[in-house]
N, C-alpha and C. Protein backbone atom coordinates (compact mmCIF):
# COMPACT_ATOMS: atom_id res chain seq x y z
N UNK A 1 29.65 72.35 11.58
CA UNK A 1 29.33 70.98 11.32
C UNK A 1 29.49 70.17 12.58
N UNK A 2 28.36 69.65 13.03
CA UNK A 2 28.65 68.86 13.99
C UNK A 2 29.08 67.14 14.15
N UNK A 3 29.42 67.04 14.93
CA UNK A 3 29.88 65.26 15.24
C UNK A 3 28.66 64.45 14.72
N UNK A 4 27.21 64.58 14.93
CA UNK A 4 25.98 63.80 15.73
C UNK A 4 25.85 63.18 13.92
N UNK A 5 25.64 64.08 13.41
CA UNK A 5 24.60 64.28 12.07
C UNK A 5 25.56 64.27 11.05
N UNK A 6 26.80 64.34 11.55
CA UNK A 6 27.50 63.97 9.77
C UNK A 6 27.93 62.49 10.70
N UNK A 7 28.01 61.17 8.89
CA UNK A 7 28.59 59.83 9.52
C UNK A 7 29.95 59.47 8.93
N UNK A 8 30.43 60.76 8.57
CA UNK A 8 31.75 60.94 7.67
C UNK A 8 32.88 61.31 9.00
N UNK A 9 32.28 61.57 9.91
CA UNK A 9 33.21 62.01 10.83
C UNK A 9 34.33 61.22 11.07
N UNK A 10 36.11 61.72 11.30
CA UNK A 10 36.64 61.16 11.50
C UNK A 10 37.36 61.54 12.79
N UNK A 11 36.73 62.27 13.51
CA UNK A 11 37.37 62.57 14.90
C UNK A 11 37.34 61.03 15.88
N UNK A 12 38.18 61.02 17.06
CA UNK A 12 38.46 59.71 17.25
C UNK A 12 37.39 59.24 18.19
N UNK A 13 36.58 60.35 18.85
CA UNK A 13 35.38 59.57 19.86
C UNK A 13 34.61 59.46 19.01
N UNK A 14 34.27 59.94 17.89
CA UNK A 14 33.01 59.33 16.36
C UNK A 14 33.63 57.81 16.12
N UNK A 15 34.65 58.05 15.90
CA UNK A 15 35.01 57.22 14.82
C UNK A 15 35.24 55.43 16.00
N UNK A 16 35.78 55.64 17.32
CA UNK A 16 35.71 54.64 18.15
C UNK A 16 34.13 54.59 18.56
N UNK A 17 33.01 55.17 18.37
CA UNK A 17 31.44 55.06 18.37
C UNK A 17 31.39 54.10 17.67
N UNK A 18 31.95 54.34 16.14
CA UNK A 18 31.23 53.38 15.25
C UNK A 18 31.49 52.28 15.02
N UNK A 19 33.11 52.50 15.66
CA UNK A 19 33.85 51.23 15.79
C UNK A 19 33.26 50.24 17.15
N UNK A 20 33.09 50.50 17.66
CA UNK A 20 32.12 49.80 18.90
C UNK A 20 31.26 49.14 18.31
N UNK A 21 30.03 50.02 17.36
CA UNK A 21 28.78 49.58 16.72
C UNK A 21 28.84 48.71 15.96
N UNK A 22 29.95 48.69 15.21
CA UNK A 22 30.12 47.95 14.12
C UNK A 22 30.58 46.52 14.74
N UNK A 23 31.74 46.79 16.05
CA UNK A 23 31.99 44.99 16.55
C UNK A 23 30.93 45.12 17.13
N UNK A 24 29.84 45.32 17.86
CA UNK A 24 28.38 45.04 18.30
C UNK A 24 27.68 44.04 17.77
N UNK A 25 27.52 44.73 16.17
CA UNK A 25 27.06 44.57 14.99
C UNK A 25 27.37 43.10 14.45
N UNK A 26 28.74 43.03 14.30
CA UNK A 26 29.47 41.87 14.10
C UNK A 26 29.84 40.78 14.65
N UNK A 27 29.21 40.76 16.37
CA UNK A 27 29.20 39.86 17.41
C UNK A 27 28.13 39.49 17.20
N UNK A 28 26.87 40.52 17.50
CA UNK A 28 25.40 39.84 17.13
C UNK A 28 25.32 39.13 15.57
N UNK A 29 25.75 39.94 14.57
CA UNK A 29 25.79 38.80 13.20
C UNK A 29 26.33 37.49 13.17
N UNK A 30 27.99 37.39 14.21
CA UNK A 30 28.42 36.15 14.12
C UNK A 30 27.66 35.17 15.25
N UNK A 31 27.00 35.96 16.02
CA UNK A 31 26.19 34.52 17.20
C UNK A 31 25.33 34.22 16.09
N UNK A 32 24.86 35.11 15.14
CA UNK A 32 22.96 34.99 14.63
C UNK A 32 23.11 33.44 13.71
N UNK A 33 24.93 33.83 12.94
CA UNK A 33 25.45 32.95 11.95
C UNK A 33 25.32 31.51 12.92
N UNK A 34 26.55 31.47 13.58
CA UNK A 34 26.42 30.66 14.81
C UNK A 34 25.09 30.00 14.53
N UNK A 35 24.67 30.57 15.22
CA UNK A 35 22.85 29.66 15.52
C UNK A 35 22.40 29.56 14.35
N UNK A 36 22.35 29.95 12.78
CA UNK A 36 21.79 29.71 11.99
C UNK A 36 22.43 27.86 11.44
N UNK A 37 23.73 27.67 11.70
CA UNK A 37 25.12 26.85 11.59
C UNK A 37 24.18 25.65 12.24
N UNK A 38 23.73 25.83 13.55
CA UNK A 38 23.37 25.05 14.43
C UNK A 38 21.94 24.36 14.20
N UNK A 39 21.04 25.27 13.16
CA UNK A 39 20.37 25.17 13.25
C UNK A 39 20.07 24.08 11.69
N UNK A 40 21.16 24.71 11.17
CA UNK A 40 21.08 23.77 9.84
C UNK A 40 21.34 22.35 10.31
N UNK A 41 22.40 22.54 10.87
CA UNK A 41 22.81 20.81 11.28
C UNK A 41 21.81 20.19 11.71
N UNK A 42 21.27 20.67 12.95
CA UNK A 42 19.88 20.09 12.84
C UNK A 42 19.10 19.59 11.93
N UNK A 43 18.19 20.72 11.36
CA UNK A 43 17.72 20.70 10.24
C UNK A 43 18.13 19.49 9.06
N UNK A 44 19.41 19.28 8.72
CA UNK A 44 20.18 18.36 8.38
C UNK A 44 19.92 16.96 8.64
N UNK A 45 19.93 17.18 9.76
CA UNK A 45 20.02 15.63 10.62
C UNK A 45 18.66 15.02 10.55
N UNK A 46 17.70 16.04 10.92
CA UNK A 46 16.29 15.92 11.08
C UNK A 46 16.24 15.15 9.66
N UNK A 47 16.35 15.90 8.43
CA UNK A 47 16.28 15.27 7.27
C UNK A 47 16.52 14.18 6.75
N UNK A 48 17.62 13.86 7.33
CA UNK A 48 18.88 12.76 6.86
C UNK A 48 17.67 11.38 8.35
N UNK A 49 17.42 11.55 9.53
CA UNK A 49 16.60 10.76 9.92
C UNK A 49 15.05 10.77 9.30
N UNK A 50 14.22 11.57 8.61
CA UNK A 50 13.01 11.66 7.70
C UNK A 50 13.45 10.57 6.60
N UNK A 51 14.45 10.81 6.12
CA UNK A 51 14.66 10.10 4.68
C UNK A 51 14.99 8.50 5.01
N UNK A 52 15.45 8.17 6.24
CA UNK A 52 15.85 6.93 6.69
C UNK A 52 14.58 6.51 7.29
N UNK A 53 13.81 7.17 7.63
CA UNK A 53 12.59 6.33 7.71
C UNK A 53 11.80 6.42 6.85
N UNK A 54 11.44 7.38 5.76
CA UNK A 54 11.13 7.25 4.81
C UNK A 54 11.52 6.03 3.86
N UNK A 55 12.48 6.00 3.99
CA UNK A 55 13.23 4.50 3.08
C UNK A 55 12.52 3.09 3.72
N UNK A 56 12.98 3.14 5.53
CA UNK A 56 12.52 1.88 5.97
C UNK A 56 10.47 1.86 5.45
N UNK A 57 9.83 3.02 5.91
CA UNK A 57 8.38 2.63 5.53
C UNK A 57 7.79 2.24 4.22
N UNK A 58 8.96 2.89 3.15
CA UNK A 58 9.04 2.30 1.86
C UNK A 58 9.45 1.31 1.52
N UNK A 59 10.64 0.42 1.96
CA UNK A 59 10.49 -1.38 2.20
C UNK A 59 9.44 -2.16 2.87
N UNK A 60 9.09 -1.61 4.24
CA UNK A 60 7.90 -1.86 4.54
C UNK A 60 7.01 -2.13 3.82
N UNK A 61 6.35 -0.98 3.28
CA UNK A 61 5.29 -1.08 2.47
C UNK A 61 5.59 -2.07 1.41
N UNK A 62 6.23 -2.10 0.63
CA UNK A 62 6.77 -3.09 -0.62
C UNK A 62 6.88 -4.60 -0.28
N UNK A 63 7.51 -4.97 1.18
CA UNK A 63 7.29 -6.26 1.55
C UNK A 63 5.81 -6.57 1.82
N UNK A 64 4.93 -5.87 2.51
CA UNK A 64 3.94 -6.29 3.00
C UNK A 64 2.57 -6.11 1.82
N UNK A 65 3.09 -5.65 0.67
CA UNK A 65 2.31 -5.45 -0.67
C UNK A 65 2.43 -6.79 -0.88
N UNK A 66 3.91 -7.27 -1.43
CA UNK A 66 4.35 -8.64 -1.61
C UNK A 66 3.65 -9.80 -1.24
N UNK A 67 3.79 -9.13 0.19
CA UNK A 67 2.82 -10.68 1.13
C UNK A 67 1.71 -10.79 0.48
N UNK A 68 1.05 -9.64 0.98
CA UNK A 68 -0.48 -9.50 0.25
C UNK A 68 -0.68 -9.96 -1.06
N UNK A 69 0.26 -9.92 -1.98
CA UNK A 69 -0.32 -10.39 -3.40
C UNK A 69 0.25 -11.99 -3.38
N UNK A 70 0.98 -12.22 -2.46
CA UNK A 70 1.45 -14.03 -2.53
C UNK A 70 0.16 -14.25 -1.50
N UNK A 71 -0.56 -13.79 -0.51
CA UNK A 71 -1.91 -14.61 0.12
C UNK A 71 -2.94 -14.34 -0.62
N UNK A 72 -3.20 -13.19 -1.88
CA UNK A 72 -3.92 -13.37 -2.48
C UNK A 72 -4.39 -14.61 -3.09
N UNK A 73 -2.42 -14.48 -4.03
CA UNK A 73 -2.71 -15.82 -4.74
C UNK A 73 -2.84 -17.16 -4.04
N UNK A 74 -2.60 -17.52 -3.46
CA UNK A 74 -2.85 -18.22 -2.46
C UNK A 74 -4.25 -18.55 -2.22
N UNK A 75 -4.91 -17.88 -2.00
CA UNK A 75 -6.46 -17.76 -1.31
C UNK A 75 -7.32 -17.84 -2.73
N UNK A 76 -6.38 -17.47 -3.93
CA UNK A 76 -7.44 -17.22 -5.23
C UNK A 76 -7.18 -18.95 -5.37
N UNK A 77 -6.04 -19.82 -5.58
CA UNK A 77 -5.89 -20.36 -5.82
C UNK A 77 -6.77 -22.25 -4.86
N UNK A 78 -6.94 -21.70 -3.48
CA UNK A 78 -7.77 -22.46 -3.08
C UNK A 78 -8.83 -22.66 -3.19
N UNK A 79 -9.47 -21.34 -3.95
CA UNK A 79 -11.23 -20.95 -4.14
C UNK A 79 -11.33 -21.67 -5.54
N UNK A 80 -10.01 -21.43 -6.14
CA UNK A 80 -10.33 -22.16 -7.50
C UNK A 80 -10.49 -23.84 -7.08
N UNK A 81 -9.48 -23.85 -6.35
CA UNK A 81 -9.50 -25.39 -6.23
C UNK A 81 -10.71 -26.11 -5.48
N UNK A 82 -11.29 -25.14 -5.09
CA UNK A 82 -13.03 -25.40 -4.05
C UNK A 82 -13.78 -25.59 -5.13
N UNK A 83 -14.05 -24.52 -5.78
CA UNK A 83 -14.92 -24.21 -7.25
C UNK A 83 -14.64 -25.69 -8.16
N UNK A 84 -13.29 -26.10 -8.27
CA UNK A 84 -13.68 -27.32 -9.08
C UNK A 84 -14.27 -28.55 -8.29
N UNK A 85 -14.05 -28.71 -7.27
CA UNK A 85 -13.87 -29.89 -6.48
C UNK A 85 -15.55 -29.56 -6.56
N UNK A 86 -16.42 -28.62 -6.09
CA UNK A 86 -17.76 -28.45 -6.06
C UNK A 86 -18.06 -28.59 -7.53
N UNK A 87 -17.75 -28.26 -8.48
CA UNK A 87 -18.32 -28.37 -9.79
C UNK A 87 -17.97 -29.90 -10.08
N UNK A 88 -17.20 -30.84 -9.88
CA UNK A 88 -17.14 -31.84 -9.99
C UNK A 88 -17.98 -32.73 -9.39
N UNK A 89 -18.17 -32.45 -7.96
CA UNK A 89 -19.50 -33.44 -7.15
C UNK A 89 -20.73 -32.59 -7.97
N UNK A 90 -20.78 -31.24 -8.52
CA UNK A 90 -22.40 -31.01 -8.67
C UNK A 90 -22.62 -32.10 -10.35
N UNK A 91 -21.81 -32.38 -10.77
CA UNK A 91 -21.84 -32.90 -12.41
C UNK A 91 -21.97 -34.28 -11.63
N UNK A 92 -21.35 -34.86 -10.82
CA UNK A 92 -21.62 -36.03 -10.26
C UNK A 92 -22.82 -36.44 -10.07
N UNK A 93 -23.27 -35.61 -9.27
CA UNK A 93 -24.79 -35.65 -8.54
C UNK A 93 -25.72 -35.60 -9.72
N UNK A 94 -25.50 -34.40 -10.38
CA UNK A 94 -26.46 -34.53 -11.55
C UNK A 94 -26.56 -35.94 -12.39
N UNK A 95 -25.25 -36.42 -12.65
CA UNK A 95 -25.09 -37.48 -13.62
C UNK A 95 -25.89 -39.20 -13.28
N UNK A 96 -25.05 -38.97 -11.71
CA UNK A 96 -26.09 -39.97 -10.60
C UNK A 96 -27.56 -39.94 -11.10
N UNK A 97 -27.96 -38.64 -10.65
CA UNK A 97 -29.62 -38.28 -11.07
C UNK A 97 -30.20 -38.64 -12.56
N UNK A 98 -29.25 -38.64 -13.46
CA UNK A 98 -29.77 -38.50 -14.29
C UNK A 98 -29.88 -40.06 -15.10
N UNK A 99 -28.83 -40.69 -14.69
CA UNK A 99 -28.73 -42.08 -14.99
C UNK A 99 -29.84 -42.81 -13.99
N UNK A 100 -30.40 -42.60 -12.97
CA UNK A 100 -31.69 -43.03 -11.95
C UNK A 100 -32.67 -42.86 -13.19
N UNK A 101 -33.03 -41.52 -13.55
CA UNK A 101 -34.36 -41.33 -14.38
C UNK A 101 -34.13 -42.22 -15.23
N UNK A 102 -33.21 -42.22 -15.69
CA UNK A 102 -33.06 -42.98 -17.15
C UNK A 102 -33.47 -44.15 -17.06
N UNK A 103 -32.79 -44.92 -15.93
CA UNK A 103 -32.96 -46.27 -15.42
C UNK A 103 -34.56 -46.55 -15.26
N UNK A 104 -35.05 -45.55 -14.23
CA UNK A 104 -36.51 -45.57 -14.35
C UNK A 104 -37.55 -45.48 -15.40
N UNK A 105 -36.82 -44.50 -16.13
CA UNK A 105 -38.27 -44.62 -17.09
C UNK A 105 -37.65 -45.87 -18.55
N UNK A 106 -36.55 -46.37 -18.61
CA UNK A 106 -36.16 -47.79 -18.88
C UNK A 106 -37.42 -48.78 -18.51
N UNK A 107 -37.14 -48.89 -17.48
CA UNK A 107 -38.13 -49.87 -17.04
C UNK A 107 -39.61 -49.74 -16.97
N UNK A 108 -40.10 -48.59 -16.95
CA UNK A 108 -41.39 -48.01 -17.26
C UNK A 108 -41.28 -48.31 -18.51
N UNK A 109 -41.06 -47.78 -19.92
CA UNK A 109 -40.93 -48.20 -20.97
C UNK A 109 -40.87 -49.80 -21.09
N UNK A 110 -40.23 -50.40 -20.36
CA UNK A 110 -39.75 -51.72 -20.37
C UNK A 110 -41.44 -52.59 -20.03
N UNK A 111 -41.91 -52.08 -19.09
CA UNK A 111 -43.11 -52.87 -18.30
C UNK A 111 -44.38 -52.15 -19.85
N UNK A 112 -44.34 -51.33 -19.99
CA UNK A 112 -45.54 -50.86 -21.45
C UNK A 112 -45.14 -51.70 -22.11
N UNK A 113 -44.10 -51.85 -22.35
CA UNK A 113 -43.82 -52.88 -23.81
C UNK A 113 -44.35 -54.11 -23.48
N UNK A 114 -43.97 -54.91 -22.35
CA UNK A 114 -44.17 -56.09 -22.15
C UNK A 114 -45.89 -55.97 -22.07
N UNK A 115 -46.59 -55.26 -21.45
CA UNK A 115 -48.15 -54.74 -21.42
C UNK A 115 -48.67 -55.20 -22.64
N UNK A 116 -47.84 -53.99 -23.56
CA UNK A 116 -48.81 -53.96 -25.06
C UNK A 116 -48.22 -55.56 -25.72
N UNK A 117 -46.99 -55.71 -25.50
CA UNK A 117 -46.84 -57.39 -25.98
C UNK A 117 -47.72 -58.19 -25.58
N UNK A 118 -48.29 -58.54 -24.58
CA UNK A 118 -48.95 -59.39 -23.48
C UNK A 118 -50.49 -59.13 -24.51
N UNK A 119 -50.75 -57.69 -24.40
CA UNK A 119 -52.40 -57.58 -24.74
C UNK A 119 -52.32 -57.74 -26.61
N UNK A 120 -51.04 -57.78 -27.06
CA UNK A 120 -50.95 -58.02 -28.59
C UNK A 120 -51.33 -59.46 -28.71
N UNK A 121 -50.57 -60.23 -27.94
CA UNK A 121 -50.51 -61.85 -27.73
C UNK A 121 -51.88 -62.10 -27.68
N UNK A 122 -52.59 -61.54 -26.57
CA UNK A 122 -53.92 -61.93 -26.63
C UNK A 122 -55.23 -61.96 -27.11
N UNK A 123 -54.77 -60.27 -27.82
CA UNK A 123 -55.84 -60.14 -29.04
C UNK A 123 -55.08 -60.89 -30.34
């Protein structure tokens, strides 16, 4: 039975082999840990700054929604106030206009009458 090929061996240059391999083993696992440690924190941090700006672009956004729906109203509220102020001069204008005709054909009516009175009188 040789040393190479059995891993049961307990002679002391086998057995300080594996003992070598194994702290090898266990240096490279604890740097790998190490850096995995390092890498979380990162990772961590990275997150923990994502979520803090995530938060600020999410106030952001919410104030500047805000604005937007107070200049909406705002802007709806001057168009309304245009819309009447124009619907008020157009009823004006019309009413103006319409009291002219009236006036006019008043007096057209007014001058026939006196006509057919005049030519009644005379026949």
């Amino acid at each position: 039975m040789g040393c190479p090929s059995s891993k049961m061996c307990l002679s002391p240059p086998c057995a300080a082999t594996r003992r070598e391999e194994a702290l090898k083993q266990h240096k490279t696992l604890s740097q790998e840990l190490v850096s995995l440690r390092g890498e979380l924190v990162a990772a961590s941090s990275a997150c923990e700054k994502l979520e803090k700006a995530r938060t600020d672009l999410q106030t952001a956004y919410q104030e500047f929604v805000q604005k937007l729906n107070q200049q909406h109203q705002t802007d709806r509220t001057e168009l309304e106030n245009r819309l009447k102020d124009l619907y008020t001069a157009e009823c004006e204008k019309l009413q103006s206009i319409y009291i002219e005709e009236a006036e006019k054909y008043k007096t057209q009516l007014q001058e026939q009458f006196d006509n057919l009175n005049a030519a009644h009188e005379t026949t």
